[in-house]
Every structure is written in C-alpha cells, then in structure tokens.
Protein backbone atom coordinates (compact mmCIF):
# COMPACT_ATOMS: atom_id res chain seq x y z
CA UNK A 1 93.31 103.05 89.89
CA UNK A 2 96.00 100.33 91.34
CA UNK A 3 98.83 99.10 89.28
CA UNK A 4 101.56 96.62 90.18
CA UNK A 5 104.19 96.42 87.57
CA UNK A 6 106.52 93.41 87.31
CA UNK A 7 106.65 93.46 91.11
CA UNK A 8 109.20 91.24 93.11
CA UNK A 9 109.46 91.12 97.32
CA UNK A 10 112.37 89.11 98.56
CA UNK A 11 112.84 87.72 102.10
CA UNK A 12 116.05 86.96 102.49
CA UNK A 13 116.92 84.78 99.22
CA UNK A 14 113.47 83.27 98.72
CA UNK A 15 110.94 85.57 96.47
CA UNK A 16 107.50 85.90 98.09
CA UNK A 17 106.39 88.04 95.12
CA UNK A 18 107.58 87.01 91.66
CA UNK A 19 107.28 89.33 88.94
CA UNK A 20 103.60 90.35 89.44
CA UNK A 21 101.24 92.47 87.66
CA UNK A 22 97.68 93.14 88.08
CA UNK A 23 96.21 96.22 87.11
CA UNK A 24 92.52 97.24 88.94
CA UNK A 25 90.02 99.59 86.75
CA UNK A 26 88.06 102.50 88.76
CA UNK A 27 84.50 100.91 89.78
CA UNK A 28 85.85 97.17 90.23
CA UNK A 29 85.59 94.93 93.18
CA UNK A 30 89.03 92.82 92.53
CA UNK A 31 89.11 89.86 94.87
CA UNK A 32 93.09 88.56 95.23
CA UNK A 33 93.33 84.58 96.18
CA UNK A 34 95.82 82.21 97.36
CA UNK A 35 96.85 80.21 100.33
CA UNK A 36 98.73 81.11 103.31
CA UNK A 37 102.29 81.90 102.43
CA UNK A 38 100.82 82.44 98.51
CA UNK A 39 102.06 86.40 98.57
CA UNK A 40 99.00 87.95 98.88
CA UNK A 41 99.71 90.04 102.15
CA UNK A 42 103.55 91.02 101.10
CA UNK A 43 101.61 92.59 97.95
CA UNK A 44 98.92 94.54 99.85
CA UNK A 45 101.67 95.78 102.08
CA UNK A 46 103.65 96.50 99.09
CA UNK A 47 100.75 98.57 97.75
CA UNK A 48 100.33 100.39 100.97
CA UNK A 49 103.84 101.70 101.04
CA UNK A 50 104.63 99.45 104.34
CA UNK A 51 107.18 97.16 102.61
CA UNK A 52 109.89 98.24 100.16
CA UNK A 53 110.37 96.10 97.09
CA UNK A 54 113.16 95.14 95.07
CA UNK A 55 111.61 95.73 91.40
CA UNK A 56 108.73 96.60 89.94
CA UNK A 57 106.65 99.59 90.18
CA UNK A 58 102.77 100.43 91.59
CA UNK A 59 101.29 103.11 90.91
CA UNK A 60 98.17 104.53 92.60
CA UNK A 61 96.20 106.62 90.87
CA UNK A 62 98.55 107.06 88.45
CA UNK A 63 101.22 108.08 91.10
CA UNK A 64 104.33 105.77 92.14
CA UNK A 65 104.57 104.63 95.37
CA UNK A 66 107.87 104.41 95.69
CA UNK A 67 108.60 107.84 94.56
CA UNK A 68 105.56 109.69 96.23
CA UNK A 69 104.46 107.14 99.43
CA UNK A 70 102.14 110.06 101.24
CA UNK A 71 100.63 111.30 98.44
CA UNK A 72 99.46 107.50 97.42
CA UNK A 73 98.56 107.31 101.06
CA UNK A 74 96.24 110.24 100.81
CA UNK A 75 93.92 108.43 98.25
CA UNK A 76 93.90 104.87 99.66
CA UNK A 77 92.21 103.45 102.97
CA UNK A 78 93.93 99.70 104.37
CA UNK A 79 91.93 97.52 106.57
CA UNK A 80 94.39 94.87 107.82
CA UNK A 81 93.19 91.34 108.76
CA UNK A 82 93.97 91.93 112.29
CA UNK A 83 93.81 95.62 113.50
CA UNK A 84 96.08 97.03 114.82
CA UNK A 85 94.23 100.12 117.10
CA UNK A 86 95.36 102.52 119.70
CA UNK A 87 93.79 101.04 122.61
CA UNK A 88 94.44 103.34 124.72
CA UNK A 89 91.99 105.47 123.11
CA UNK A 90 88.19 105.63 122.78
CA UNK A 91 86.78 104.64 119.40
CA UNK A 92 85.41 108.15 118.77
CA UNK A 93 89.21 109.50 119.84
CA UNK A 94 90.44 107.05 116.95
CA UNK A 95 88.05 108.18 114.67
CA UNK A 96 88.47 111.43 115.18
CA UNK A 97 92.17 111.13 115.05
CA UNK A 98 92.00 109.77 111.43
CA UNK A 99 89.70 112.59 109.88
CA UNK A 100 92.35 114.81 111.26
CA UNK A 101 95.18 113.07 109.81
CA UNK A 102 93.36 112.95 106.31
CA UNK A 103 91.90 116.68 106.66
CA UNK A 104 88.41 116.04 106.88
CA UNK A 105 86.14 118.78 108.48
CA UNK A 106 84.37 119.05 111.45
CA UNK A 107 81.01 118.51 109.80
CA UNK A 108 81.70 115.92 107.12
CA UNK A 109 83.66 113.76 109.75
CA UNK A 110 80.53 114.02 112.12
CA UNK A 111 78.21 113.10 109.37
CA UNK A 112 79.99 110.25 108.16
CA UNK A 113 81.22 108.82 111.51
CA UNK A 114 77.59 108.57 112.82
CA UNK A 115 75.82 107.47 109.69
CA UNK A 116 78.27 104.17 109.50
CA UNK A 117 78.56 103.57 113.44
CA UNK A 118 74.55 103.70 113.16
CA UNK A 119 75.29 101.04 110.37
CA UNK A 120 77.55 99.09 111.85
CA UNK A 121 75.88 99.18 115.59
CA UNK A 122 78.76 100.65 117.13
CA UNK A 123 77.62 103.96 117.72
CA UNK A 124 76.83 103.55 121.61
CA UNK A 125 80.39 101.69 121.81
CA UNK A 126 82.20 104.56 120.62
CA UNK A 127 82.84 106.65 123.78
CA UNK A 128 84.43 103.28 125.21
CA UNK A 129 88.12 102.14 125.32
CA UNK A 130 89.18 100.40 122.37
CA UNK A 131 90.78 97.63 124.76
CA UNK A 132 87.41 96.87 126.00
CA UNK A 133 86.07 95.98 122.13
CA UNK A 134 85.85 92.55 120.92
CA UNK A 135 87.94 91.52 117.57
CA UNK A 136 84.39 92.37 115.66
CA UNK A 137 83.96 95.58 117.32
CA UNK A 138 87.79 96.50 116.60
CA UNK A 139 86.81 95.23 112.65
CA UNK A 140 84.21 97.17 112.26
CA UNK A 141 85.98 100.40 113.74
CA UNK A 142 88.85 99.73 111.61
CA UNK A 143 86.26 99.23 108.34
CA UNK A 144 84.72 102.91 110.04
CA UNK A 145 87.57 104.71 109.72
CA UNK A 146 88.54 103.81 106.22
CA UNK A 147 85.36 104.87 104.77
CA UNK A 148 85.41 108.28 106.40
CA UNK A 149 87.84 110.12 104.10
CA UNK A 150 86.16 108.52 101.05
CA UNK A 151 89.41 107.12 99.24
CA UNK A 152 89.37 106.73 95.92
CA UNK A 153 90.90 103.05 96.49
CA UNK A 154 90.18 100.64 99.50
CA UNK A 155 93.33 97.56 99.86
CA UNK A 156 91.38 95.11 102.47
CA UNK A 157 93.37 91.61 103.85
CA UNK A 158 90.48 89.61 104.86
CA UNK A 159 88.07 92.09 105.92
CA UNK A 160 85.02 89.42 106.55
CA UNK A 161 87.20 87.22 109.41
CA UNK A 162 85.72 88.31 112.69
CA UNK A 163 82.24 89.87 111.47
CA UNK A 164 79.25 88.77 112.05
CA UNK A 165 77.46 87.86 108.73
CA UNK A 166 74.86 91.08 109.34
CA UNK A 167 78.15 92.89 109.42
CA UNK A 168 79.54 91.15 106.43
CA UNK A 169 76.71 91.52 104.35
CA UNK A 170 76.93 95.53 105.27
CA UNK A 171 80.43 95.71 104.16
CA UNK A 172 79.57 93.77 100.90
CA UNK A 173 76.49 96.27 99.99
CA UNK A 174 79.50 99.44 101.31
CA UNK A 175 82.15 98.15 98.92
CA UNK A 176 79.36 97.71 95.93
CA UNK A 177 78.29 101.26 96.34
CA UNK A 178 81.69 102.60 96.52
CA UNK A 179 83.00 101.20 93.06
CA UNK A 180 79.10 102.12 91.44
CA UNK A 181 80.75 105.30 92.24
CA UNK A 182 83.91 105.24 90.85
CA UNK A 183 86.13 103.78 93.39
CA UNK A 184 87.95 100.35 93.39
CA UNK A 185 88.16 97.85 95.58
CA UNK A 186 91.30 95.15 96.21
CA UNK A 187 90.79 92.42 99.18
CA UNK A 188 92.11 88.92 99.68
CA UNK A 189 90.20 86.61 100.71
CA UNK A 190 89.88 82.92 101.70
CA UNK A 191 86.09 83.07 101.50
CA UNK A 192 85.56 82.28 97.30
CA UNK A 193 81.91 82.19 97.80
CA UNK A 194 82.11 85.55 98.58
CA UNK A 195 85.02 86.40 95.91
CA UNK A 196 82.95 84.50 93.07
CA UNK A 197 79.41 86.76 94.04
CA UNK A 198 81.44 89.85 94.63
CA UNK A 199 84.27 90.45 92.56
CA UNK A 200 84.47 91.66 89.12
CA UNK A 201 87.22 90.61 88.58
CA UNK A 202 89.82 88.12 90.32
CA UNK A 203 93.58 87.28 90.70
CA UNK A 204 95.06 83.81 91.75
CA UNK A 205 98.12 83.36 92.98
CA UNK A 206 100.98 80.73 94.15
CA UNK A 207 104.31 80.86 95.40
CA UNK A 208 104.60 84.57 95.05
CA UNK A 209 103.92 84.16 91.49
CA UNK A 210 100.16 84.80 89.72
CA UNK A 211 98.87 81.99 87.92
CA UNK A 212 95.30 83.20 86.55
CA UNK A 213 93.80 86.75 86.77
CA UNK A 214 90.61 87.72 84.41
CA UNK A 215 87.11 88.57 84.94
CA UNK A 216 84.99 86.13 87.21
CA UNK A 217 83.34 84.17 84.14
CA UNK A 218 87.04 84.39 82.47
CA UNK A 219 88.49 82.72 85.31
CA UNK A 220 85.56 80.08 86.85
CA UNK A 221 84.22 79.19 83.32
CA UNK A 222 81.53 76.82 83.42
CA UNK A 223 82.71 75.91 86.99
CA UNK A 224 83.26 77.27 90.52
CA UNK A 225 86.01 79.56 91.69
CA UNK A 226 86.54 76.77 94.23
CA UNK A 227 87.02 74.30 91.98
CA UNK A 228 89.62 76.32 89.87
CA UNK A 229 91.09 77.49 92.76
CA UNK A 230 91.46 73.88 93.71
CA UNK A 231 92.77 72.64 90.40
CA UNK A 232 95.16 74.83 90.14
CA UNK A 233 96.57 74.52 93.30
CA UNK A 234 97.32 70.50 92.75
CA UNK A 235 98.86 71.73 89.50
C-alpha cells in the first residue's frame, strides 16, 4: 500500500532523511518512532506529496508520488499533529467541504459524517465556528474528515496528542477496523505503549536514517519497545 524507496530529504546541506525504505502491507497498523528532529515528520510529508525530495521514490498504491501527486492524494487521508482548519468555517462547512473535494455523495457523506461525530461527541459542535473548538475538538474533526472518503491508506503524525483517552481509545478500535478491512495504517508516535499494543509492525529511526524496522515481536524481542527504543538511542 505505501512504499518509500531509498528516500533522502535535504535541508540545506544536512540530510533529515537518509536513504530510507519501509514498505507497509494492506491491513497493517505500522507505527513509525523516533525523537524530535529523528525524520519522522519530513517522511510523512514526503509521503503526502507536501515536500519534494531529492532521491528516492514512494509509491502509493502502487502509484509514484512524484510523478502522479493528486492521484496518490485521492487514496490517502493525513491527520497532522496540529491541525491546521479553516476557522472561519463551521465544522459541518469543513466537512462538507472535504466530501466535495474527494467526490463523495450527498447520502454517503451524511451517513458517515453523523455516524463518527455521534462517535466522537462532536455532533452538536458541528454547526459552530471552528475558532470556537478546543485543540481536541479541532483533533477529532480533523480525524472526522479523514475517515469520510474511506482511503485506502491513513498517514497520521501523532494523532493521540490532544484527545482525551475515550477519544483515543475510539481512534485505536477506528484504525483496527480499517486495516481488518484492507486498509493500512502509518502514524508516528511518541506514545510506545500504544505503538507496542497497536502496531503490527514498527519502524525506528535516528538522524534521518532507520535503524530497526520488523514486526513488533521482531523488533521488542523478549523486551519492551521502550526499552529498545531506549537502547538504541544511547547507541
């Protein structure tokens, strides 16, 4: 469903993606780890077809993103860390403005829009500005209208910071079902409880460069992600 080929993001002269490559399977939750400055939001952007890299291919879907950006755009949903919303709109206008932009119908987008603001307990919310929501409220608005076009691959940059943990277990039990039915899933997250219970499968890196990828046993071992993750960062 998502892969990055050899890929390499430079700032300036300093690499902040080294010659990466992960490659994420239809049906698997694929939790992406590091510290701050690691890499890990340069390569979501990367995959999202907001940043241009030097080298190195992804391909979503099987199509490139450099070569076909809206059609890869078509399939995916991205939840930033921090939302960035029209706020000048209502959150029904915003939602209503995305199932336009992907094409979905007057019924469907109903349908879906109520049965996760119901979910999320924002349906009473939605007729009100967007300035006048809280950074949870704007969250879970943001996680609403990724879900309503039903992408074949979610790209999520800490979705659980700013949800409250009835929220976050909601969005763990959403992303679950999604890859049971055939989508993916590819989030970073500082949160490796969460990773190391979630994820199928998981992807460390450091300085822009990955240093262990595998499936969650493959990677913790006898251990805990935490302590590999720590381990390897000292190395």
């Amino acid at each position: 469903m998502l892969r990055i080929e050899h890929l390499t993001k430079k700032y300036d002269d300093k690499k902040a993606v080294d010659d990466l490559s992960i490659h994420i399977l239809p049906g698997e939750i694929y939790g992406f780890i590091g510290h701050n400055g690691a890499g890990k939001t340069t390569t979501i952007k990367a995959c999202c077809g907001i940043l241009r890299f030097e080298s190195g291919e992804i391909y979503i879907d099987g199509t490139s993103v450099k070569e076909n950006p809206i059609e890869c755009k078509s399939k995916i949903a991205y939840i930033p860390d921090n939302p960035d919303l029209y706020d000048f709109m209502s959150g029904i206008q915003y939602l209503n403005f995305i199932s336009d932009i992907f094409g979905v119908s007057t019924s469907l987008r109903q349908e879906r829009i109520k049965k996760y603001a119901e979910l999320f307990e924002l349906y009473n919310d939605l007729s009100q500005p967007i300035s006048s929501y809280s950074h949870g409220m704007k969250q879970k608005l943001a996680i609403i209208s990724a879900l309503i076009h039903e992408p074949k691959l979610i790209i999520m940059d800490e979705p659980f910071v700013g949800l409250d943990p009835k929220a976050s277990h909601l969005l763990k039990e959403i992303m679950r079902e999604i890859c049971n039915k055939g989508g993916s899933i590819f989030f970073s997250t500082h949160v490796l409880e969460v990773a190391e219970k979630l994820c199928d499968k998981v992807a460390i890196i450091k300085g822009g460069r990955l240093i262990k990828s595998g499936t969650m046993p493959e990677v913790k071992g006898d251990s805990s992600l935490e302590n590999v993750f720590l381990e390897l960062e000292e190395e």
